[in-house]
PDB file of N, CA and C in Angstrom:
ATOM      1  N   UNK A   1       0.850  -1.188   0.000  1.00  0.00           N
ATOM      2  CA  UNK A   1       0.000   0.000   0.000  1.00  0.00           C
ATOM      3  C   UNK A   1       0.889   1.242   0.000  1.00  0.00           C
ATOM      4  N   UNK A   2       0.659   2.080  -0.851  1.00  0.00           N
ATOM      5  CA  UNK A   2       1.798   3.587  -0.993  1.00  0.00           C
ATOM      6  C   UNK A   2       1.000   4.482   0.395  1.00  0.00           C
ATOM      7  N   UNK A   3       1.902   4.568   0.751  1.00  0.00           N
ATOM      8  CA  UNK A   3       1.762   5.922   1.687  1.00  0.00           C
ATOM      9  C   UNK A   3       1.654   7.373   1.424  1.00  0.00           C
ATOM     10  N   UNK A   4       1.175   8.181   2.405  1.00  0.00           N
ATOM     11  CA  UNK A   4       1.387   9.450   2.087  1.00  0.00           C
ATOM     12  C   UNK A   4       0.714  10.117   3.444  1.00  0.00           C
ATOM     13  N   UNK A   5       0.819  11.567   3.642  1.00  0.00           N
ATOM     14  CA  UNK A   5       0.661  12.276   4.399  1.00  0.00           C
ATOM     15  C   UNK A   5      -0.020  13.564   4.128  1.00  0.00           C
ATOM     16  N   UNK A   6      -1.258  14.229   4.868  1.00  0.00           N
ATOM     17  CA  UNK A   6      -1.605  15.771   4.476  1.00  0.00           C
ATOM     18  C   UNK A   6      -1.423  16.388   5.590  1.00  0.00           C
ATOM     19  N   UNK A   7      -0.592  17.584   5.464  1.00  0.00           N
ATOM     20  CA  UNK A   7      -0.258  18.316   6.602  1.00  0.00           C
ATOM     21  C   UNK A   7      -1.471  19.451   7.211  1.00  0.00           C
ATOM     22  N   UNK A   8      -2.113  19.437   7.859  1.00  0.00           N
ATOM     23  CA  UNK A   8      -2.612  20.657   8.482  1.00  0.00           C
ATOM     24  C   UNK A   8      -2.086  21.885   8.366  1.00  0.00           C
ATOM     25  N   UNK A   9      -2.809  23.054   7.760  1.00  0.00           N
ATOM     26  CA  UNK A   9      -2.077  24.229   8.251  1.00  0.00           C
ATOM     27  C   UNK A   9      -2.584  24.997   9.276  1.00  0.00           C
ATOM     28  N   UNK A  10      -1.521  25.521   9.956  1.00  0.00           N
ATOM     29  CA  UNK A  10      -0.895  25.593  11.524  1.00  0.00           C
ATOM     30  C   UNK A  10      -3.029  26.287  11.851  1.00  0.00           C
ATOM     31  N   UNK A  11      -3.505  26.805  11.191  1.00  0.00           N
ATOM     32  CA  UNK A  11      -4.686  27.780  11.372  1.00  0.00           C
ATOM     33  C   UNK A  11      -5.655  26.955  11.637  1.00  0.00           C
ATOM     34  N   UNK A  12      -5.731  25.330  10.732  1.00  0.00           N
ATOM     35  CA  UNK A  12      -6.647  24.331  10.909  1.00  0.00           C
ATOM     36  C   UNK A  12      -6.906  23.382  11.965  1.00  0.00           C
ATOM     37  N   UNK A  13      -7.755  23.013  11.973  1.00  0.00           N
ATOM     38  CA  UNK A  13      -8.076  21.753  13.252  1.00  0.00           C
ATOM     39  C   UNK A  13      -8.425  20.597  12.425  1.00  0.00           C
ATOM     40  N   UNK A  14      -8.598  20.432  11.436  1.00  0.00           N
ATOM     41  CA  UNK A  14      -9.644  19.217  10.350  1.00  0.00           C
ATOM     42  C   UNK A  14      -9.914  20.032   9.345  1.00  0.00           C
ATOM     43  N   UNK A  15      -9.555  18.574   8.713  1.00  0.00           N
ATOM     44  CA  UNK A  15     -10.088  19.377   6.979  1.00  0.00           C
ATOM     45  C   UNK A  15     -11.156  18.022   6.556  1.00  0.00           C
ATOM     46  N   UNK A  16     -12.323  18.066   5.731  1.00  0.00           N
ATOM     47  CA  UNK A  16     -13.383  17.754   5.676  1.00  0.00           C
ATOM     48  C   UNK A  16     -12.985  16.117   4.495  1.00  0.00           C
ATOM     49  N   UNK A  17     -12.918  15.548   4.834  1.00  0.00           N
ATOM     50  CA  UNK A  17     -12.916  14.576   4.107  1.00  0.00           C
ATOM     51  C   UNK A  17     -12.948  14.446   2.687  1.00  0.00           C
ATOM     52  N   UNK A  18     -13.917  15.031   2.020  1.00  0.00           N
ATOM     53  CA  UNK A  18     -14.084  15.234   0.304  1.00  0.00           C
ATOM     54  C   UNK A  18     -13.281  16.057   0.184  1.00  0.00           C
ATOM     55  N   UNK A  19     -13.177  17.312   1.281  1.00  0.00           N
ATOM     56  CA  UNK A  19     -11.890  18.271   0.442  1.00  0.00           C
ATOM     57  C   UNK A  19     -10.776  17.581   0.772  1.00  0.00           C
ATOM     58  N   UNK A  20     -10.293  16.923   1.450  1.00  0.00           N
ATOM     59  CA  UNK A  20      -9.169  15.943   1.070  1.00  0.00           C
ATOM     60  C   UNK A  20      -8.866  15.247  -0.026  1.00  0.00           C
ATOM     61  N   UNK A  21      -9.949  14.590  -0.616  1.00  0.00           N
ATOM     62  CA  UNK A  21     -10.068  13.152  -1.272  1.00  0.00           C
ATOM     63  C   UNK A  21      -9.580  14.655  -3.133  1.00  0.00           C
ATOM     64  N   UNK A  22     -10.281  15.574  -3.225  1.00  0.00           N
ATOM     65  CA  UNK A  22      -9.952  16.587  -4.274  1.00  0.00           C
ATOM     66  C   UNK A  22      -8.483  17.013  -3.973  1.00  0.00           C
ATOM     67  N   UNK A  23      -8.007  17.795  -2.549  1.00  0.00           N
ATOM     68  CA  UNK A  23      -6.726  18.244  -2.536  1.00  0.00           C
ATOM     69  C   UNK A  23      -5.532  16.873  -3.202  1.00  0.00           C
ATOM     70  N   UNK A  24      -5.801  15.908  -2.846  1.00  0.00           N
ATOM     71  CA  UNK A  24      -4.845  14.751  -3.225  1.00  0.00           C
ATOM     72  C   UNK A  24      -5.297  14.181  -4.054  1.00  0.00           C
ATOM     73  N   UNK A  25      -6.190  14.550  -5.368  1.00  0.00           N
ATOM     74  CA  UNK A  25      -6.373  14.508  -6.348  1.00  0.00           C
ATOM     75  C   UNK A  25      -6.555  13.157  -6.826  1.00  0.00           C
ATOM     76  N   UNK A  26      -7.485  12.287  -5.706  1.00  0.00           N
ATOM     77  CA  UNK A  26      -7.916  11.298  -6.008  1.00  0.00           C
ATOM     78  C   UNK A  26      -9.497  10.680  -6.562  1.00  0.00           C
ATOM     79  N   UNK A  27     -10.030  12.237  -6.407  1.00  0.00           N
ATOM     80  CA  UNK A  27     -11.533  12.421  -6.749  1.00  0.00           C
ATOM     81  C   UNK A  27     -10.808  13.565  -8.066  1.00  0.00           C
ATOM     82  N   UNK A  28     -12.672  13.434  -9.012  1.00  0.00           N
ATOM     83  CA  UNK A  28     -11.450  14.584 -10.091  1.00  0.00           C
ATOM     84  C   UNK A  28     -12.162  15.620  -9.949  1.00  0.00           C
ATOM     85  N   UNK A  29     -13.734  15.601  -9.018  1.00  0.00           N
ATOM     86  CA  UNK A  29     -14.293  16.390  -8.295  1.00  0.00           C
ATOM     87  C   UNK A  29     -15.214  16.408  -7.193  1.00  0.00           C
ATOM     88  N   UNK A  30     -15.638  17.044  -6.651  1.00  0.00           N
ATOM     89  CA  UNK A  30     -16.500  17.146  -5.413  1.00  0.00           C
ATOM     90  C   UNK A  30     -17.829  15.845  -5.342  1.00  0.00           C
ATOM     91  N   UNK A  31     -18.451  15.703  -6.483  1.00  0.00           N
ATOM     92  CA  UNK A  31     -19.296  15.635  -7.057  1.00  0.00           C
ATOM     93  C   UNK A  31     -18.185  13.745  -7.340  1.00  0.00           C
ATOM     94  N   UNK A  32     -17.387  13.394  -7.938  1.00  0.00           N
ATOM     95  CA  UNK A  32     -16.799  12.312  -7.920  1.00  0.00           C
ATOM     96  C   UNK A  32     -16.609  11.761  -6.244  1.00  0.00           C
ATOM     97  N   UNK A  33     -15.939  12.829  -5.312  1.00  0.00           N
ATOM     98  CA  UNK A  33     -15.894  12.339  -3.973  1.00  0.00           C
ATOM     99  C   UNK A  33     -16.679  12.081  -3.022  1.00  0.00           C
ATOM    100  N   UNK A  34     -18.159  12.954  -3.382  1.00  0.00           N
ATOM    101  CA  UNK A  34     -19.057  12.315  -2.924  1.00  0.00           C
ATOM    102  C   UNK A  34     -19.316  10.740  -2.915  1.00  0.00           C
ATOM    103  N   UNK A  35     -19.923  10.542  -3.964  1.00  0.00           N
ATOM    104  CA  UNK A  35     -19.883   9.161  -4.521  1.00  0.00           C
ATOM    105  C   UNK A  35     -19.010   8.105  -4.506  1.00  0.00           C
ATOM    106  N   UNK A  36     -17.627   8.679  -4.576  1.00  0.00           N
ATOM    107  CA  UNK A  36     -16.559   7.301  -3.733  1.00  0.00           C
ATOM    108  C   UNK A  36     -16.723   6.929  -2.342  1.00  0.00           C
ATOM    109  N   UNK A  37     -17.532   8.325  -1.414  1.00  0.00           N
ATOM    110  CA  UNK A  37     -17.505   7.950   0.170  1.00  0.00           C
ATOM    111  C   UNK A  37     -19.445   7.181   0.119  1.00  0.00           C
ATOM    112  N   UNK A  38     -19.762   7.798  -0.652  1.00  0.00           N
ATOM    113  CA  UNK A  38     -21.566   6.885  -0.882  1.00  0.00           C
ATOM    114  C   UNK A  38     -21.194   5.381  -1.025  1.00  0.00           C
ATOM    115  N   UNK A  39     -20.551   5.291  -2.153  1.00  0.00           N
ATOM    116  CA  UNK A  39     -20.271   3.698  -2.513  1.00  0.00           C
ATOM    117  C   UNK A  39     -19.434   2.848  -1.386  1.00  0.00           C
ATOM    118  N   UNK A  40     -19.023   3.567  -0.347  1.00  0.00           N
ATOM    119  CA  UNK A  40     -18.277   2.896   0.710  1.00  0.00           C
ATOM    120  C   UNK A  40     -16.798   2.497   0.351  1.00  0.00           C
ATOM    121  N   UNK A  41     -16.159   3.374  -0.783  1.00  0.00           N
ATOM    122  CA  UNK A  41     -14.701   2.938  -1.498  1.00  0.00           C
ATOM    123  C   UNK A  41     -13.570   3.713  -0.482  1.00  0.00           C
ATOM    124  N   UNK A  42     -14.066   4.324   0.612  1.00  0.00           N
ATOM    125  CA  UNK A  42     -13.139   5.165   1.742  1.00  0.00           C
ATOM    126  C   UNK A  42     -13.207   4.754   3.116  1.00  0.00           C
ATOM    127  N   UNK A  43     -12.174   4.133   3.583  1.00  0.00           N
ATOM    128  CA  UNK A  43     -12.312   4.159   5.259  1.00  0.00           C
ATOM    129  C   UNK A  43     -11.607   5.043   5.972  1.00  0.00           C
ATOM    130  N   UNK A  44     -11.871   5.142   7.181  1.00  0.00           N
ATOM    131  CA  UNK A  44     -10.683   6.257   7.954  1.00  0.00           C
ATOM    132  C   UNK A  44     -10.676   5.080   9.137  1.00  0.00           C
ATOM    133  N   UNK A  45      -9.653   5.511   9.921  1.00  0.00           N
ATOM    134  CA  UNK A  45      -9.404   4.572  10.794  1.00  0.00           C
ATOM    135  C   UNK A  45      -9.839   2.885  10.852  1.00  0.00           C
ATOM    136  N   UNK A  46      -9.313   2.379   9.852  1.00  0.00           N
ATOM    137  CA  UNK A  46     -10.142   1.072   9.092  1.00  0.00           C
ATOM    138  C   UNK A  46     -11.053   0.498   9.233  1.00  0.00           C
ATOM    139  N   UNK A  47     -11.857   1.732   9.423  1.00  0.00           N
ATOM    140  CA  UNK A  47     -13.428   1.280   9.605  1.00  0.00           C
ATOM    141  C   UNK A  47     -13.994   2.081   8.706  1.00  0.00           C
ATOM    142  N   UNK A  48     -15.005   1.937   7.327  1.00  0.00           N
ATOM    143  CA  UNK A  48     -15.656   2.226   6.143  1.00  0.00           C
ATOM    144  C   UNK A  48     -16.389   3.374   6.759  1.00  0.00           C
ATOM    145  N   UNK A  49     -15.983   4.666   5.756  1.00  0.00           N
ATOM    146  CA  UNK A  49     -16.779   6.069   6.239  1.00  0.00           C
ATOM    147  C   UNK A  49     -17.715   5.948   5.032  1.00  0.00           C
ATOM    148  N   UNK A  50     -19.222   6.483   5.862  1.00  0.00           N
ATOM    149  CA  UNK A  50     -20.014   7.109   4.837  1.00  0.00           C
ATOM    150  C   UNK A  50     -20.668   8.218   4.534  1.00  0.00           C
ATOM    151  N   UNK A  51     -19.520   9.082   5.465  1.00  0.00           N
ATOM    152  CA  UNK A  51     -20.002  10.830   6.068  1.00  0.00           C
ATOM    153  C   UNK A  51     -19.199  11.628   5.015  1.00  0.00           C
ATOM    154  N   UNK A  52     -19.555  12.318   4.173  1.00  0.00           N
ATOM    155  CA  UNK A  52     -18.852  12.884   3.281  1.00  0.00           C
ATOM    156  C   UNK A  52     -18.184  14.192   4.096  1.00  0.00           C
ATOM    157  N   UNK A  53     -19.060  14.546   5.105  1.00  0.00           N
ATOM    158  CA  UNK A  53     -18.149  15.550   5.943  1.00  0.00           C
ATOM    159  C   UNK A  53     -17.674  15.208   7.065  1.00  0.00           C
ATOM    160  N   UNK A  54     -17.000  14.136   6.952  1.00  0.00           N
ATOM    161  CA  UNK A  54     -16.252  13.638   8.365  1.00  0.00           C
ATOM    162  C   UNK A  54     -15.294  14.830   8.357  1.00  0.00           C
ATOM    163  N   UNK A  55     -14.944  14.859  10.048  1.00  0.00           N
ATOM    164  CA  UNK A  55     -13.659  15.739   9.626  1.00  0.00           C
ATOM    165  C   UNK A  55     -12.670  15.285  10.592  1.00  0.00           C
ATOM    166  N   UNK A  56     -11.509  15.451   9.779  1.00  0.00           N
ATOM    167  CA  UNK A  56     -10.153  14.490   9.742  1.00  0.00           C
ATOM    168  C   UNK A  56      -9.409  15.373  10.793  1.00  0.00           C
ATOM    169  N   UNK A  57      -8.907  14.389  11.875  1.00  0.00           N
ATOM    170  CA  UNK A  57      -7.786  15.716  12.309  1.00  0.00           C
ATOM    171  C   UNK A  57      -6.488  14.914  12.773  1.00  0.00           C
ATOM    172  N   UNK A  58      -5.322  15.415  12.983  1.00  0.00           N
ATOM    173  CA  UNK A  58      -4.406  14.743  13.054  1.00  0.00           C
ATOM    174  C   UNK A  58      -4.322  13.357  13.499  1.00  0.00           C
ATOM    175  N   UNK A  59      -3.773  12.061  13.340  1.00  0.00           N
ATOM    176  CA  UNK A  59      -3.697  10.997  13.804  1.00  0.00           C
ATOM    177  C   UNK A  59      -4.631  10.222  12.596  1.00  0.00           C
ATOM    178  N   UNK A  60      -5.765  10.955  12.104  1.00  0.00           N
ATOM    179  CA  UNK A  60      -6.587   9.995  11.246  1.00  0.00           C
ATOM    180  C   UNK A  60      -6.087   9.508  10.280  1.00  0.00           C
ATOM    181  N   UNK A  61      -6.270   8.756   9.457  1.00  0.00           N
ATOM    182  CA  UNK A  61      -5.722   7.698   8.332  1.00  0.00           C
ATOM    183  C   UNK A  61      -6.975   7.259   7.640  1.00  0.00           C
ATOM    184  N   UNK A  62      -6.638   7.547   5.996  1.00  0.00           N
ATOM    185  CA  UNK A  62      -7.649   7.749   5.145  1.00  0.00           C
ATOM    186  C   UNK A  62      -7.007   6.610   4.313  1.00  0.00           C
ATOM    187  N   UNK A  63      -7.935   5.560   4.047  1.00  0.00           N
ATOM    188  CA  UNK A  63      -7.396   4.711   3.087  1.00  0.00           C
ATOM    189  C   UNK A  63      -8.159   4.122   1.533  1.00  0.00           C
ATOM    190  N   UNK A  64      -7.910   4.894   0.596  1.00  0.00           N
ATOM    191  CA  UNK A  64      -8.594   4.388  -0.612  1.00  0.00           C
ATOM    192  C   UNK A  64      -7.583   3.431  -1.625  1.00  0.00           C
ATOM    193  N   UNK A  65      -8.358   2.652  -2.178  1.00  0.00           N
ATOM    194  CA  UNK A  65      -7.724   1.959  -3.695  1.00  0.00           C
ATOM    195  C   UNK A  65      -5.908   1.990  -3.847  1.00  0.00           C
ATOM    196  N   UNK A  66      -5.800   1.588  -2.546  1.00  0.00           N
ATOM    197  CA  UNK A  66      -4.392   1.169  -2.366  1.00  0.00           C
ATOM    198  C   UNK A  66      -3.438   2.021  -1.508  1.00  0.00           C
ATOM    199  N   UNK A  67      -4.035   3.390  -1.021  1.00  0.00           N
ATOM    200  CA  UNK A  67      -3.697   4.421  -0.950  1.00  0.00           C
ATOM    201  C   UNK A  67      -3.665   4.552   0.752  1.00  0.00           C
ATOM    202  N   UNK A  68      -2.854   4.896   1.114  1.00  0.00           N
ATOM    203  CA  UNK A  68      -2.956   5.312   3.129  1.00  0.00           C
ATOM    204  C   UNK A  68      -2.797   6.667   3.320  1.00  0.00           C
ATOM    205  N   UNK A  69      -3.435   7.607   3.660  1.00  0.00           N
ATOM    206  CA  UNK A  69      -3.366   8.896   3.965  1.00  0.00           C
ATOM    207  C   UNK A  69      -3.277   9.543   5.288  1.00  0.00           C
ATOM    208  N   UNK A  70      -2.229   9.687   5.927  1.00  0.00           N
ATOM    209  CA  UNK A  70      -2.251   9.858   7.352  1.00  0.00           C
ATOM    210  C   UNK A  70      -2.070  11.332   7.570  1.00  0.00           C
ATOM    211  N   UNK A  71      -3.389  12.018   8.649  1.00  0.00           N
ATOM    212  CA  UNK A  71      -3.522  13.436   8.642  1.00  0.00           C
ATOM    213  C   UNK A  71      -2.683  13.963   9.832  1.00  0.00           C
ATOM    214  N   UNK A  72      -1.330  14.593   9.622  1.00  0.00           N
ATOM    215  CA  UNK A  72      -0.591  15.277  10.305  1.00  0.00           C
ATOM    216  C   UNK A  72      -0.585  17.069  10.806  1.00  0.00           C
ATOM    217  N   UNK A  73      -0.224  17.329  12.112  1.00  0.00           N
ATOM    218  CA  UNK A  73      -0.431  18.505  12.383  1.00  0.00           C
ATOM    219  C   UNK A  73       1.003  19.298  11.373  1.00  0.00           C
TER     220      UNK A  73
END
């Protein structure tokens, strides 16, 4: 599984799940990321999210289609 990391900036507490899944350019829009977290193709903490506005804050881990996303301060 490839790794990777999204950093918080210093101003944030959580960033919203779909705007994640767009910033790391794994949705090709809002409207695509919806529908990957509907279809159940996203877990966070390896348990299957179906909250399109979860919100992520440091420690969480986002894992799609091979992908590990761990949310750092």
């Amino acid at each position: 599984m490839e790794k990777d990391t999204f950093k918080l900036r210093p101003t944030d507490e959580f960033i919203v799940l779909i705007k994640l899944l767009k910033l790391k350019q794994l949705a090709q829009s809002g409207g695509h990321a919806n529908m990957m977290v509907e279809d159940g193709q996203v877990n966070v903490n390896g348990e299957r999210e179906f909250r399109k506005r979860k919100k992520l804050r440091p420690g969480d881990i986002v894992e799609l289609e091979g992908m590990s996303i761990s949310i750092i301060k």
